[in-house]
Protein backbone atom coordinates (compact mmCIF):
# COMPACT_ATOMS: atom_id res chain seq x y z
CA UNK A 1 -121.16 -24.76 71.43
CA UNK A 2 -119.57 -25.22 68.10
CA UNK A 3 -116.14 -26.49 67.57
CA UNK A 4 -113.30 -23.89 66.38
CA UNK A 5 -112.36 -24.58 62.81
CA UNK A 6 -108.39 -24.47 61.88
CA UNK A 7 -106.99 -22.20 59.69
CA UNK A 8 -106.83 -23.08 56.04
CA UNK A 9 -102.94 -22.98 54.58
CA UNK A 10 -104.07 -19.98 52.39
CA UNK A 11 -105.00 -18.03 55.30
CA UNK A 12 -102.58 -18.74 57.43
CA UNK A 13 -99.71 -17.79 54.56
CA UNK A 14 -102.23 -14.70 54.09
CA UNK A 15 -101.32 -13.35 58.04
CA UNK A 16 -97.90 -14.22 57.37
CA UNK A 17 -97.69 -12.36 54.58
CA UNK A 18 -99.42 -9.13 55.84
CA UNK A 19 -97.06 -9.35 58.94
CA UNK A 20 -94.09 -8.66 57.25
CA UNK A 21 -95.70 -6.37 54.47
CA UNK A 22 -96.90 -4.24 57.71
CA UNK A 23 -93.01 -4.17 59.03
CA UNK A 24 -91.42 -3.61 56.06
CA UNK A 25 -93.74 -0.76 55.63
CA UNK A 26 -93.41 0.84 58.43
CA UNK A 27 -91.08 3.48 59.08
CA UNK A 28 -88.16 2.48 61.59
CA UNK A 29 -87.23 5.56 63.16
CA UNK A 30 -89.12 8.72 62.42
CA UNK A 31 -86.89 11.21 63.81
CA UNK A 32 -84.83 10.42 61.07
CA UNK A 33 -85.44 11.84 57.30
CA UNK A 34 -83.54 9.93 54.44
CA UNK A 35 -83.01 11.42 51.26
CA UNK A 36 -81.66 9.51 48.57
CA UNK A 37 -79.33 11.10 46.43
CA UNK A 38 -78.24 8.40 43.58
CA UNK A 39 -79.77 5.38 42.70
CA UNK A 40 -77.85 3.58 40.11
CA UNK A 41 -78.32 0.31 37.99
CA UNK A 42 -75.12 -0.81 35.68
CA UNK A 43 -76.39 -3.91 33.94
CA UNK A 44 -74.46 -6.16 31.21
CA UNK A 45 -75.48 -9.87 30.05
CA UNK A 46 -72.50 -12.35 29.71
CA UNK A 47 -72.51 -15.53 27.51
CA UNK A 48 -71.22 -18.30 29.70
CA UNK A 49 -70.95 -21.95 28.46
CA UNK A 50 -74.07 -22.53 30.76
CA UNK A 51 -75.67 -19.93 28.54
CA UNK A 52 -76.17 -16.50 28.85
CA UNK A 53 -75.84 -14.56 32.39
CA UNK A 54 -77.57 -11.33 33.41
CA UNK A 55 -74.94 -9.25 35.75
CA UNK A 56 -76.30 -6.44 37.87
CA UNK A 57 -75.01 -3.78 39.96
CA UNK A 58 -76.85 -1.39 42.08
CA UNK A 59 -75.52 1.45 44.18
CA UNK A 60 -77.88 3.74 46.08
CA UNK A 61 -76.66 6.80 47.89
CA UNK A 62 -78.67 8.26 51.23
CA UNK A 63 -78.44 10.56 53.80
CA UNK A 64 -79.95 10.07 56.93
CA UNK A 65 -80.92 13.70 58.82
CA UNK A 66 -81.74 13.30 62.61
CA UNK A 67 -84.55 15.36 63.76
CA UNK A 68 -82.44 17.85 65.67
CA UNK A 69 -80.32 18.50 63.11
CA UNK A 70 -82.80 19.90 60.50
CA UNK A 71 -83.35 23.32 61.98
């Protein structure tokens, strides 16, 4: 009988990985529709003494529609 070989680190972060790609790709609750309705980037750079400073801003409007309120 042959001995089990271990994991090598690249495989192992590999699962990892594809664990949380699956979950963040899945859908969380699909008996709900969102629509966005604004996505919006204001961006400006700033010199600072530290040197120069990239300030960012991001509002996103949704709505979330629950199945039994669609019709």
């Amino acid at each position: 009988m042959q001995a089990p070989t271990r994991k090598t680190i690249m495989r192992s972060l590999g699962e990892f990985v594809g664990h949380i790609w699956h979950a963040a790709a899945k859908d969380p609750d699909p008996d709900t529709q969102q629509t966005v309705l604004r996505h919006e980037v204001e961006e400006s750079e700033q010199d600072t003494p530290q040197g120069k400073v990239t300030l960012r801003r991001t509002t996103i409007e949704e709505i979330e529609i629950p199945r039994d309120a669609r019709g």
